[in-house]
C-alpha atoms as a PDB file:
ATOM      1  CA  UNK A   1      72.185  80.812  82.377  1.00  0.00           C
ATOM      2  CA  UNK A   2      69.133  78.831  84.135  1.00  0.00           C
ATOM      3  CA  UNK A   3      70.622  75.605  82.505  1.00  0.00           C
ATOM      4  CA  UNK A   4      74.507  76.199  83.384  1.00  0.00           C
ATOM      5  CA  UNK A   5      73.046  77.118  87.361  1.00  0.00           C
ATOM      6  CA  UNK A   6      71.580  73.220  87.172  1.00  0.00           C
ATOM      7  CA  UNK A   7      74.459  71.869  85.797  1.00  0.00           C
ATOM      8  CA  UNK A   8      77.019  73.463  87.814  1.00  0.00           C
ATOM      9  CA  UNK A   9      74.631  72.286  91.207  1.00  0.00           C
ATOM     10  CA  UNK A  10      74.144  68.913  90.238  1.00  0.00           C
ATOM     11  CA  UNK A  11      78.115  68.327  89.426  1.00  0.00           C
ATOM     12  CA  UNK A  12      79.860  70.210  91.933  1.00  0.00           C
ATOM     13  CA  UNK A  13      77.025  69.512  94.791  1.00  0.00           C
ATOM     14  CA  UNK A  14      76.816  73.299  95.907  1.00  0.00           C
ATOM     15  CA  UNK A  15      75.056  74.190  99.398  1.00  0.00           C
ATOM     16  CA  UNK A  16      74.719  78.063  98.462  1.00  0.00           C
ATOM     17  CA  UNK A  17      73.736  79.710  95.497  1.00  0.00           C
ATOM     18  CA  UNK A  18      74.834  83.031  95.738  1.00  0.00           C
ATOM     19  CA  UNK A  19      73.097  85.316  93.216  1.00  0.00           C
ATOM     20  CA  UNK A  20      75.256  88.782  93.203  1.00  0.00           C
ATOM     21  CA  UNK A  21      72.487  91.654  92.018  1.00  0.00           C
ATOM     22  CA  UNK A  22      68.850  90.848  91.565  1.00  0.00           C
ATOM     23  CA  UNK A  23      69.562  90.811  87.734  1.00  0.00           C
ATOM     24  CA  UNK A  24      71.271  87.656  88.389  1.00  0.00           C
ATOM     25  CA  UNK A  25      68.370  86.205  91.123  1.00  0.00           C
ATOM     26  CA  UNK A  26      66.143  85.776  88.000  1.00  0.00           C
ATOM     27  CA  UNK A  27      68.128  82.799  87.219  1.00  0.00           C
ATOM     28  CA  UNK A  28      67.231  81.053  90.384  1.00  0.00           C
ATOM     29  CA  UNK A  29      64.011  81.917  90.556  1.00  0.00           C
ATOM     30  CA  UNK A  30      61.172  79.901  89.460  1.00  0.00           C
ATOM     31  CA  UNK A  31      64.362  77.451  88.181  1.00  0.00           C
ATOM     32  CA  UNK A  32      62.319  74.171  88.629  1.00  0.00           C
ATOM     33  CA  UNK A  33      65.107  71.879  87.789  1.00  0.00           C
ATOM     34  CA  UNK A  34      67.601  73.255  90.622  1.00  0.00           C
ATOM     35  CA  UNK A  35      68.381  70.267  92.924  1.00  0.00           C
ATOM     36  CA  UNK A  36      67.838  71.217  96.473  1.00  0.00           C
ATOM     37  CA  UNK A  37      70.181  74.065  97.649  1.00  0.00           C
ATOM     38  CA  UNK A  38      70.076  77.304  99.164  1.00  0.00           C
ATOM     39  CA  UNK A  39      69.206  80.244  97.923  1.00  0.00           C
ATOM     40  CA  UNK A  40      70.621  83.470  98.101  1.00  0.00           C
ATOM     41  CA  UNK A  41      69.668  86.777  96.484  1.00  0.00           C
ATOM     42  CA  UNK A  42      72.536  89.872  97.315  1.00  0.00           C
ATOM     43  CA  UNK A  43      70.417  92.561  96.100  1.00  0.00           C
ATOM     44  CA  UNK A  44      72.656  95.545  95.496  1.00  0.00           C
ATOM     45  CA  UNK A  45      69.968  97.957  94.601  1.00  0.00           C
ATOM     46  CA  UNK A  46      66.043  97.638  94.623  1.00  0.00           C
ATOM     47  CA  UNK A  47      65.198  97.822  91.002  1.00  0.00           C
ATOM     48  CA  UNK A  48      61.647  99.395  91.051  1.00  0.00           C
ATOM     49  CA  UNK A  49      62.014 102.386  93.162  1.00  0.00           C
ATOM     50  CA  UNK A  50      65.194 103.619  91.347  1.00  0.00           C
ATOM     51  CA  UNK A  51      63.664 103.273  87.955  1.00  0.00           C
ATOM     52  CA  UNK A  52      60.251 105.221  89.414  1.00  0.00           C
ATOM     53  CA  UNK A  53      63.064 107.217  90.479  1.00  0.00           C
ATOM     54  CA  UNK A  54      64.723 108.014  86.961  1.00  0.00           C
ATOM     55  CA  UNK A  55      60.941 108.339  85.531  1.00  0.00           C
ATOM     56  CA  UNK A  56      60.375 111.230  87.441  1.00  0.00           C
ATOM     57  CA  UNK A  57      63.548 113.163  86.420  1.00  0.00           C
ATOM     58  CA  UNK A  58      63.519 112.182  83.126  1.00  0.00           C
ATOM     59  CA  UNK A  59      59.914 111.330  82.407  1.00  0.00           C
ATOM     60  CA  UNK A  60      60.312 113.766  78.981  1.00  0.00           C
ATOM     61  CA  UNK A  61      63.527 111.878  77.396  1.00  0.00           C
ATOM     62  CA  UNK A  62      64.192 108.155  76.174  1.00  0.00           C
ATOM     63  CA  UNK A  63      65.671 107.243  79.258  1.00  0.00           C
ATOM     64  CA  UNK A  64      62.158 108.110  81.347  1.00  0.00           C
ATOM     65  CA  UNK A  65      59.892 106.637  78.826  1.00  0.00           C
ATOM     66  CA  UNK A  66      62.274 103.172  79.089  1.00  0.00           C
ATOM     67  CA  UNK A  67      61.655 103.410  82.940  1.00  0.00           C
ATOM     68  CA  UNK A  68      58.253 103.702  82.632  1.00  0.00           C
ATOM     69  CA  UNK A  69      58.203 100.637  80.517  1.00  0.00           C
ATOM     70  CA  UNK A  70      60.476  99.026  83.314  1.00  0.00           C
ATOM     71  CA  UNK A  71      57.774  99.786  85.818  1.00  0.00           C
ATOM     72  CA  UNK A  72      55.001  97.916  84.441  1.00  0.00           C
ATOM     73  CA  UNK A  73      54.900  94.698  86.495  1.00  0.00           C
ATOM     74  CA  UNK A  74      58.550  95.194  88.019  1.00  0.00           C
ATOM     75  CA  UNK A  75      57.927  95.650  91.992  1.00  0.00           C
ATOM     76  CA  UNK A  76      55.335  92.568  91.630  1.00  0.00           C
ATOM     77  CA  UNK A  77      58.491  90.681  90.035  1.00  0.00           C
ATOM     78  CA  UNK A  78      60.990  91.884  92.225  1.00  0.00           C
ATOM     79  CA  UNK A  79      59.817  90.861  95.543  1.00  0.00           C
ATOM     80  CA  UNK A  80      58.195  87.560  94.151  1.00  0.00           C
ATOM     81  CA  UNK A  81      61.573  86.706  93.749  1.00  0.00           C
ATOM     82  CA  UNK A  82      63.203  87.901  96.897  1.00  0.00           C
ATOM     83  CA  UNK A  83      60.439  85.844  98.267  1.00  0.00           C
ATOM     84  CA  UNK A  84      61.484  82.691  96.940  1.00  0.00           C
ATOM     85  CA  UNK A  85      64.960  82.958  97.988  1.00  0.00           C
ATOM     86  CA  UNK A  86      66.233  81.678 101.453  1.00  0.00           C
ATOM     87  CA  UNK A  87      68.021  84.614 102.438  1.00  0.00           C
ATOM     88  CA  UNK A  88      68.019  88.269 100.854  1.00  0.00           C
ATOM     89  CA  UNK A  89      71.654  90.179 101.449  1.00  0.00           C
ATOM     90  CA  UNK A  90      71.647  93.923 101.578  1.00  0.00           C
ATOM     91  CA  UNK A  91      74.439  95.850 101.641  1.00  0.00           C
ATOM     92  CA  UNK A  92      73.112  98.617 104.046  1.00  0.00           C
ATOM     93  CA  UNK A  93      70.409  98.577 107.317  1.00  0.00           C
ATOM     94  CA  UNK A  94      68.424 101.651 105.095  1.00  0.00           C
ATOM     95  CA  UNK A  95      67.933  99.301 102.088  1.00  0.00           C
ATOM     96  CA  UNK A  96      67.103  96.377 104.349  1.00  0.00           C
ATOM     97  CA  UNK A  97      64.563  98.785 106.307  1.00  0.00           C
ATOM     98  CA  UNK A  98      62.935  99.470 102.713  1.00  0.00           C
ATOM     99  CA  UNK A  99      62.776  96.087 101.585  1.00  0.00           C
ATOM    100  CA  UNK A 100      61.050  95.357 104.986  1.00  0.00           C
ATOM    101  CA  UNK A 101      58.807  97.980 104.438  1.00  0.00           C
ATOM    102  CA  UNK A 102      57.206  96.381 101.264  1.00  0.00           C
ATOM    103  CA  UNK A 103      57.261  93.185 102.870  1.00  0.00           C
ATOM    104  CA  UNK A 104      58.140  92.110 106.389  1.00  0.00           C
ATOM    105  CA  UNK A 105      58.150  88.201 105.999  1.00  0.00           C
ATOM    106  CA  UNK A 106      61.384  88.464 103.740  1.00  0.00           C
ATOM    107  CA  UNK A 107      64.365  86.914 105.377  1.00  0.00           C
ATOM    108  CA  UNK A 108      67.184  89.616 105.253  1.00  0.00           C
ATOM    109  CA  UNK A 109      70.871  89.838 106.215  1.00  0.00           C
ATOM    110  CA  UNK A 110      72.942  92.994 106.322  1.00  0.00           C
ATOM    111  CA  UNK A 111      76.652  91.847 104.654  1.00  0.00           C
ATOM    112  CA  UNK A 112      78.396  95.464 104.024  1.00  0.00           C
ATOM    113  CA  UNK A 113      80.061  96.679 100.889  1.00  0.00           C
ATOM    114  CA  UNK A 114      83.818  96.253 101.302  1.00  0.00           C
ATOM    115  CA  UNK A 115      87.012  97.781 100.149  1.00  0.00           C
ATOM    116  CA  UNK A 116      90.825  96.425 100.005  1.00  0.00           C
ATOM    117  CA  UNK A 117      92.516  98.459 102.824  1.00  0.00           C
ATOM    118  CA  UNK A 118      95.687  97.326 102.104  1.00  0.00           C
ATOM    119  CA  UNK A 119      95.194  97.685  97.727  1.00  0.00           C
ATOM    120  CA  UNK A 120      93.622 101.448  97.998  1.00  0.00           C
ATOM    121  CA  UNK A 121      95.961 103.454 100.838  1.00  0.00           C
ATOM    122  CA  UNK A 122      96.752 106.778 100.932  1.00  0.00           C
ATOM    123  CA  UNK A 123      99.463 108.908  99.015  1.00  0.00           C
ATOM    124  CA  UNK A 124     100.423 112.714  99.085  1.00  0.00           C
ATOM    125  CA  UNK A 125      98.584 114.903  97.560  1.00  0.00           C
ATOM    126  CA  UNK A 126      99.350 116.476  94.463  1.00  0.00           C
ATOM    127  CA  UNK A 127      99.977 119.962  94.364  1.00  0.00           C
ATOM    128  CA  UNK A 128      97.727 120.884  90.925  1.00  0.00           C
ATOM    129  CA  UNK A 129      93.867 120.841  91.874  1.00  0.00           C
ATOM    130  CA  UNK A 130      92.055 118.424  90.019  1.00  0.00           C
ATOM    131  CA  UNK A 131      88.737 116.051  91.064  1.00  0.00           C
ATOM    132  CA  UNK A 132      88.039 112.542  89.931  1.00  0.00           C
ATOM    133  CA  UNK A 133      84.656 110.662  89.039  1.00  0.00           C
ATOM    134  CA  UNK A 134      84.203 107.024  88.762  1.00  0.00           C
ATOM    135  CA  UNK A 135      81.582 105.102  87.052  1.00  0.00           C
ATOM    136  CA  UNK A 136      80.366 102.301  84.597  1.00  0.00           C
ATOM    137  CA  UNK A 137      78.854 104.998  82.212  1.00  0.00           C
ATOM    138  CA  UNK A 138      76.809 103.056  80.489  1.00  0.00           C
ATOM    139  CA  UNK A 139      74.621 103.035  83.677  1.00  0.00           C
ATOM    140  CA  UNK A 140      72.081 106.478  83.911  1.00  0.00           C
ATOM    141  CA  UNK A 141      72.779 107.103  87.245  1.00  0.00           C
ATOM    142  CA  UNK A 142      77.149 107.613  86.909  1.00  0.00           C
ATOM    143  CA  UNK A 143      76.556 109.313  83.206  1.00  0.00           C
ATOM    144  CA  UNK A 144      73.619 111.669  84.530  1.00  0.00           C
ATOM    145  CA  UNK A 145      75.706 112.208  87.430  1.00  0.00           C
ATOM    146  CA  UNK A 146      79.180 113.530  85.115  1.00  0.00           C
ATOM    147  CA  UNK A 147      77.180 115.608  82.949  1.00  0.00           C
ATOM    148  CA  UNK A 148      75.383 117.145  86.014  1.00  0.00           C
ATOM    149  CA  UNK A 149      79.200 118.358  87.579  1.00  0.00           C
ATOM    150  CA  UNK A 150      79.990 119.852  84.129  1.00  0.00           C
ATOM    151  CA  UNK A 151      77.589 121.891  82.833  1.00  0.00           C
ATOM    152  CA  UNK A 152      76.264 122.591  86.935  1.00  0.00           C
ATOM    153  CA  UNK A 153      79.088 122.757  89.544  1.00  0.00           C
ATOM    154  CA  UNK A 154      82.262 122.917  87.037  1.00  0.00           C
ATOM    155  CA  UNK A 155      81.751 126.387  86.204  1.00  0.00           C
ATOM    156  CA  UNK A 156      81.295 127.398  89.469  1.00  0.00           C
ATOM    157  CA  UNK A 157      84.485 125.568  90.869  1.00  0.00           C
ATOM    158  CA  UNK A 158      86.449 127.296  87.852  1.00  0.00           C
ATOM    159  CA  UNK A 159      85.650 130.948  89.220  1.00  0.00           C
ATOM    160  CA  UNK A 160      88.061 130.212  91.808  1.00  0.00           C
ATOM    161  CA  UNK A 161      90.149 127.230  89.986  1.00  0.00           C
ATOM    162  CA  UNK A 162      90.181 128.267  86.354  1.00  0.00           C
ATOM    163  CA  UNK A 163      92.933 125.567  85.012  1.00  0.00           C
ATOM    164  CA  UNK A 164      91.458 122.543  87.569  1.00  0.00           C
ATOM    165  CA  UNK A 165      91.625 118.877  86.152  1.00  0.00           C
ATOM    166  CA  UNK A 166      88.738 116.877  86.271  1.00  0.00           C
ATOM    167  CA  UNK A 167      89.532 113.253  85.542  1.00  0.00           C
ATOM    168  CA  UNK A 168      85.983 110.844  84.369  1.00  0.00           C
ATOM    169  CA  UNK A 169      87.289 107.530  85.072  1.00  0.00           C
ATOM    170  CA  UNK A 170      85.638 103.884  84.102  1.00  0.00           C
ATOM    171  CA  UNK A 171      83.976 102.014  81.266  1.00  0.00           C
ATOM    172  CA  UNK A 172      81.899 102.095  78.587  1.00  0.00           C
ATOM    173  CA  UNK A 173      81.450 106.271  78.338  1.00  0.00           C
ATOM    174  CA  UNK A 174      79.050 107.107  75.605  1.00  0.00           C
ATOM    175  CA  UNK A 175      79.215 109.675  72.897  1.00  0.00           C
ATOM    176  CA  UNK A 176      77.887 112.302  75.559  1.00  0.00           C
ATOM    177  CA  UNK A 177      80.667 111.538  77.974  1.00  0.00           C
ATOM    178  CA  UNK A 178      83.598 111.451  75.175  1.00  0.00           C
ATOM    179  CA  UNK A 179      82.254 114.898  73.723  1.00  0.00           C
ATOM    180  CA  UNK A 180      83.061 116.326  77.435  1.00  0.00           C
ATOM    181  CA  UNK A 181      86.768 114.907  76.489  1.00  0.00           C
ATOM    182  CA  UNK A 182      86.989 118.122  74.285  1.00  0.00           C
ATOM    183  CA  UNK A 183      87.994 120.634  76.676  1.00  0.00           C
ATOM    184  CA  UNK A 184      91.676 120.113  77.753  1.00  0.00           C
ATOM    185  CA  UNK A 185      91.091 120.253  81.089  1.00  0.00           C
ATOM    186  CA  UNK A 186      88.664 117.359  81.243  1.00  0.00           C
ATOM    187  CA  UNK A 187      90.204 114.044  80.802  1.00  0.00           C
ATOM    188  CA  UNK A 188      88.018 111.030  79.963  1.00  0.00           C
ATOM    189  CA  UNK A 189      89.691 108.212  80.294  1.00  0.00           C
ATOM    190  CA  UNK A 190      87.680 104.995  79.183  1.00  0.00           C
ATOM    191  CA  UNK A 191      88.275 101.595  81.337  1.00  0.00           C
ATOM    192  CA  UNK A 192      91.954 101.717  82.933  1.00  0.00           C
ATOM    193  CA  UNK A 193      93.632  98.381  84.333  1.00  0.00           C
ATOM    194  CA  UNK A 194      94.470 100.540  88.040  1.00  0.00           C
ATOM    195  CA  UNK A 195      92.179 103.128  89.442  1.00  0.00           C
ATOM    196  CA  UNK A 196      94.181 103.754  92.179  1.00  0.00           C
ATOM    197  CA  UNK A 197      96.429 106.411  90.201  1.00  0.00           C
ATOM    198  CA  UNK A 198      93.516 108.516  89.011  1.00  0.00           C
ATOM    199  CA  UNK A 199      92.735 109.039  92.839  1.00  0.00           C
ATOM    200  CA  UNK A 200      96.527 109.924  93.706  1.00  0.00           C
ATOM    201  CA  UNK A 201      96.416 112.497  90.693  1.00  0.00           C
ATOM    202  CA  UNK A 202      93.028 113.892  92.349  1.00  0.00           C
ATOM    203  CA  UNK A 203      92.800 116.551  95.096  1.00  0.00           C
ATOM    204  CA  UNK A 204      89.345 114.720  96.081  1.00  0.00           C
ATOM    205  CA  UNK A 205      86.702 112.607  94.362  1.00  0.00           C
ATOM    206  CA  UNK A 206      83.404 113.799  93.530  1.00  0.00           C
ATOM    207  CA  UNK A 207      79.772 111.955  93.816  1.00  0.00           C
ATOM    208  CA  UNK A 208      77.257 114.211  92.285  1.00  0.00           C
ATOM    209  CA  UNK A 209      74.698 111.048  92.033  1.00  0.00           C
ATOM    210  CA  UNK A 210      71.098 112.084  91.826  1.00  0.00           C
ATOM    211  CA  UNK A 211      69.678 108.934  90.321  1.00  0.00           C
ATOM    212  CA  UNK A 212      69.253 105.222  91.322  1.00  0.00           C
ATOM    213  CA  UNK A 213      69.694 103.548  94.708  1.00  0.00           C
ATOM    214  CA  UNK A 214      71.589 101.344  96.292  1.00  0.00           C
ATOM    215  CA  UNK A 215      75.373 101.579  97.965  1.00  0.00           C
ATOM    216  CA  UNK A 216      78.389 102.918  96.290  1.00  0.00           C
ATOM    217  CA  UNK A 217      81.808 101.499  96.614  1.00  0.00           C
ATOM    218  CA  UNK A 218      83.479 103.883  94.429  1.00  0.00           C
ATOM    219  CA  UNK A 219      83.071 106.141  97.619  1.00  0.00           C
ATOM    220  CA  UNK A 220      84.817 103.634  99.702  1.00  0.00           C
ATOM    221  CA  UNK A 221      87.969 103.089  97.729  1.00  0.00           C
ATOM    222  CA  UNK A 222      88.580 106.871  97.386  1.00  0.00           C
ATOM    223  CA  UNK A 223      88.100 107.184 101.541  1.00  0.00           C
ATOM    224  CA  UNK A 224      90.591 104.122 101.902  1.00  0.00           C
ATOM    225  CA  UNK A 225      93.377 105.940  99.312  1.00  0.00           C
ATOM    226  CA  UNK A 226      92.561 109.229 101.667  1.00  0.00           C
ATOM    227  CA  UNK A 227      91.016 111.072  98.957  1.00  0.00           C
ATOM    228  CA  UNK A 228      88.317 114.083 100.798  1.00  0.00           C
ATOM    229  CA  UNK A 229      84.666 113.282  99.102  1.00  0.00           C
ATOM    230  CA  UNK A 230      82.137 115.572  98.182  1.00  0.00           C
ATOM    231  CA  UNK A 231      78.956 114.006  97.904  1.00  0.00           C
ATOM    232  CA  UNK A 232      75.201 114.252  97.359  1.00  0.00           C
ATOM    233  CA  UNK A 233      73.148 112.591  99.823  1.00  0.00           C
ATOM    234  CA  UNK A 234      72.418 109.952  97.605  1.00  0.00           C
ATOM    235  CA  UNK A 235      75.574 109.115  96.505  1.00  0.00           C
ATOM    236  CA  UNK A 236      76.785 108.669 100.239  1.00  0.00           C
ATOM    237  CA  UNK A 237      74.017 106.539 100.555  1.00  0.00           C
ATOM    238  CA  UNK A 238      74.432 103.620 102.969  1.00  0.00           C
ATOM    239  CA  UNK A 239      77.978 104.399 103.999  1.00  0.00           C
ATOM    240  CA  UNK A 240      77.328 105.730 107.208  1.00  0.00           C
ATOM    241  CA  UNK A 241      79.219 108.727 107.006  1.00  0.00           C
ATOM    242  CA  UNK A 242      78.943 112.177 108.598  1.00  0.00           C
ATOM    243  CA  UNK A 243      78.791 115.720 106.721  1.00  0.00           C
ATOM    244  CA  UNK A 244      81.937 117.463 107.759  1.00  0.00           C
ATOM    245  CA  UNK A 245      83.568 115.001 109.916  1.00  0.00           C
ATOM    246  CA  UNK A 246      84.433 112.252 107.412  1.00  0.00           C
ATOM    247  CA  UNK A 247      82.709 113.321 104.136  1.00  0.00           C
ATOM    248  CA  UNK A 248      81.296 116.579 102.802  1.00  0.00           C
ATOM    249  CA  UNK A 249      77.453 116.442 101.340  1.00  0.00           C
ATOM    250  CA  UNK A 250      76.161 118.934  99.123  1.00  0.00           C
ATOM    251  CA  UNK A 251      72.397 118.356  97.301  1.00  0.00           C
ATOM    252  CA  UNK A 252      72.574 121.797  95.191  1.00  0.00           C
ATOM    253  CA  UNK A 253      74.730 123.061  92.657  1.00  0.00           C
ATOM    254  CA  UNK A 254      75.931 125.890  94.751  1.00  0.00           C
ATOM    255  CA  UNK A 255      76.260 124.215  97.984  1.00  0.00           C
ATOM    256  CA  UNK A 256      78.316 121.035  95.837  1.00  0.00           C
ATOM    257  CA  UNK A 257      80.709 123.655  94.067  1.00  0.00           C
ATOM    258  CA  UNK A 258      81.241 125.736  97.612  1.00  0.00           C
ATOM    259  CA  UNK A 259      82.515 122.948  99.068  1.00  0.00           C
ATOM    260  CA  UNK A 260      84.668 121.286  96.693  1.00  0.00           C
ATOM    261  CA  UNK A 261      86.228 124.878  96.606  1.00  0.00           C
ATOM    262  CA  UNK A 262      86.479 124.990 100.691  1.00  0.00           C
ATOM    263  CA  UNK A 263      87.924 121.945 100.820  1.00  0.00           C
ATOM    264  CA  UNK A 264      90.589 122.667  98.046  1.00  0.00           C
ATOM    265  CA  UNK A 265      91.744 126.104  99.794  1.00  0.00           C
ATOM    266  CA  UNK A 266      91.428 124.566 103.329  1.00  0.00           C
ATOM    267  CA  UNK A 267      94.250 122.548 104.055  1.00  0.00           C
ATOM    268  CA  UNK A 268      92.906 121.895 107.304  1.00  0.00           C
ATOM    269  CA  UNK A 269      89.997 120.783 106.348  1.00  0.00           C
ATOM    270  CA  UNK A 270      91.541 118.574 103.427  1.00  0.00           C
ATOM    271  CA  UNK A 271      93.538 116.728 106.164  1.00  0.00           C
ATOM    272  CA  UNK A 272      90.310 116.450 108.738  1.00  0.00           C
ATOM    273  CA  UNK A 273      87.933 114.544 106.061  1.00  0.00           C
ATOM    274  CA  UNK A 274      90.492 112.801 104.429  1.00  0.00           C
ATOM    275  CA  UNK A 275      91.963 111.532 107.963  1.00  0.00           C
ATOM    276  CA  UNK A 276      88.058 110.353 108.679  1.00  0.00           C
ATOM    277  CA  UNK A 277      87.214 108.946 105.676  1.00  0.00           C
ATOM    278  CA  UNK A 278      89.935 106.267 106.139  1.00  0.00           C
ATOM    279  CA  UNK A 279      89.321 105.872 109.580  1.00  0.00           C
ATOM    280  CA  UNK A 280      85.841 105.089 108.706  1.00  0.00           C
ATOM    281  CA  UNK A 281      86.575 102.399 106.093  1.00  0.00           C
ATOM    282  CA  UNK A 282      89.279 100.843 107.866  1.00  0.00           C
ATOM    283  CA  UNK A 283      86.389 100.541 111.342  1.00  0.00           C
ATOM    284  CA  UNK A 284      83.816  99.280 109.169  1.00  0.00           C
ATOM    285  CA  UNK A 285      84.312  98.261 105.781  1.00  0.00           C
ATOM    286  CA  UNK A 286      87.204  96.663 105.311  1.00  0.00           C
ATOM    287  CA  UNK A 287      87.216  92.961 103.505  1.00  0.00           C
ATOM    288  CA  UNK A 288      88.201  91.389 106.017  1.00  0.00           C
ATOM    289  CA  UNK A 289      85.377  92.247 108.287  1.00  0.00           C
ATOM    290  CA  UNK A 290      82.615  91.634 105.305  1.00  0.00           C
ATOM    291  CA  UNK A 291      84.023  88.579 105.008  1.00  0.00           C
ATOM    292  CA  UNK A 292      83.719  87.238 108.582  1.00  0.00           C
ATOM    293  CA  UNK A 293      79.594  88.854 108.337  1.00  0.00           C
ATOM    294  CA  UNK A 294      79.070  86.781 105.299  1.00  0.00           C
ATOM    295  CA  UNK A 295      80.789  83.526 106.614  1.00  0.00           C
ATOM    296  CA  UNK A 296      78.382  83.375 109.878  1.00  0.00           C
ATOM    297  CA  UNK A 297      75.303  84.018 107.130  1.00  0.00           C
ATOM    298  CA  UNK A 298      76.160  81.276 105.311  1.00  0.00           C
ATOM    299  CA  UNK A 299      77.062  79.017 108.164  1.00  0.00           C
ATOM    300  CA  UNK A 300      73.353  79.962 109.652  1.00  0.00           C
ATOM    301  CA  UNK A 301      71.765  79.191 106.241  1.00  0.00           C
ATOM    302  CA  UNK A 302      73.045  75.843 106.067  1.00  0.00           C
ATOM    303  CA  UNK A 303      73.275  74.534 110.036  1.00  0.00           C
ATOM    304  CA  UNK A 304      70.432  71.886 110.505  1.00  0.00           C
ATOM    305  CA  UNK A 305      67.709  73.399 112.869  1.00  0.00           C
END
């Protein structure tokens, strides 16, 4: 990857390198043979604090040991390289703010997460309760995060909804995940070509995260299809949202499984955070308006002085 960065630069005469995630960054930095261009690291979630993060709830299991082992040398590693870059992209303020707060000298833009407002829009909704998850389930954070609903908030949500359909959408779900696949009202579906009928079939969408950092779009493209979302705190991370106007947050397994039954049984209600959620995407994170950020970074990054 370091050699096909060089060769791609010095044949195609690039003025930005745009590295998308910090696992990516590692190929610019410290890449000697680069010819001179500019370099930019989008850093979609700060590595170290996330794995510290998924040490401490899971310091007793494989996963916690492996973040330990991530630890060792990681923040020293991470900001080195952030601080060789010309220009650090963040998708929120709060993850710029805690960048800044490890070190103020690095050059940051904020370039939001974005959604298609015209590919995700809203549809009726269906009649049968059911709530959707999406996730890459290989990564700890969406797989911790579906086992968490079921065996915490599901049964509470099924004293009032006994038949409800929960729908675990996205790739790569391990033999934890597929096991879940074994009651008939849980439907795990694997990667699918088009999302966007998985959140028409849902009532709402669910983010029980509780582990890693950074922003989550999945959030954004249930808003923009008008899907209500219940959320922990850390899921709605970054999105700007507010609890009971335009998203419903819930950091306990009671408080999570009261409201995703409120919100079913309240039509009102349904219609009020649904209404917002779209709203809020269409004011602020549409593509359109990510795009127009990112053009004037870019255009800064490469003006002469």
């Amino acid at each position: 990857m370091r050699n096909k960065t060089v060769e791609m630069t010095k044949r195609d005469g690039y003025d930005v390198i745009i590295a998308e995630y910090s696992v990516m960054g590692q190929y610019l930095y410290r890449n000697k043979d680069l010819p001179a261009v500019k370099k930019v690291i989008s850093c979609h979630e700060i590595y170290f604090p996330a794995r510290f993060t998924a040490f401490k709830k899971e310091w007793y299991k494989k996963e916690g040991l492996r973040a330990l082992a991530h630890l060792k040398g990681l923040k020293r590693y991470e900001l080195d390289m952030y601080r060789s870059a010309d220009r650090v992209l963040t998708l929120t303020p709060e993850d710029r703010d805690k960048l800044l707060s490890f070190d103020p000298e690095l050059n940051i833009s904020v370039v939001p997460h974005g959604v298609d407002v015209d590919y995700f829009t809203p549809q009726e909704r269906e009649e049968e309760p059911a709530v959707m998850f999406l996730g890459n389930y290989p990564h700890l954070p969406n797989r911790d995060a579906a086992l968490y609903f079921v065996s915490e908030i599901l049964p509470l949500v099924r004293k009032e909804f006994p038949s409800i359909k929960l729908y675990l959408v996205g790739r790569g779900p391990q033999e934890d995940i597929i096991a879940l696949g074994k009651d008939p009202n849980i439907v795990v579906t694997g990667a699918v070509d088009d999302v966007r009928p998985y959140f028409n079939k849902a009532s709402l969408f669910i983010c029980p995260v509780r582990l890693g950092g950074g922003f989550r779009g999945k959030i954004l493209e249930a808003m923009a299809c008008g899907r209500p979302v219940v959320s922990t705190s850390l899921g709605a991370f970054g999105a700007g949202a507010v609890d009971g106007e335009n998203i419903l947050i819930a950091d306990s397994p009671d408080d999570f499984g009261a409201k995703v039954i409120e919100v079913l049984k309240d039509g009102r209600l349904w219609k009020k955070i649904s209404t917002g959620g779209r709203k809020l995407v269409e004011e602020k994170f549409s593509w359109q308006k990510g795009v127009e950020i990112l053009e004037k970074v870019l255009k800064e990054l490469i003006s002469p002085m």
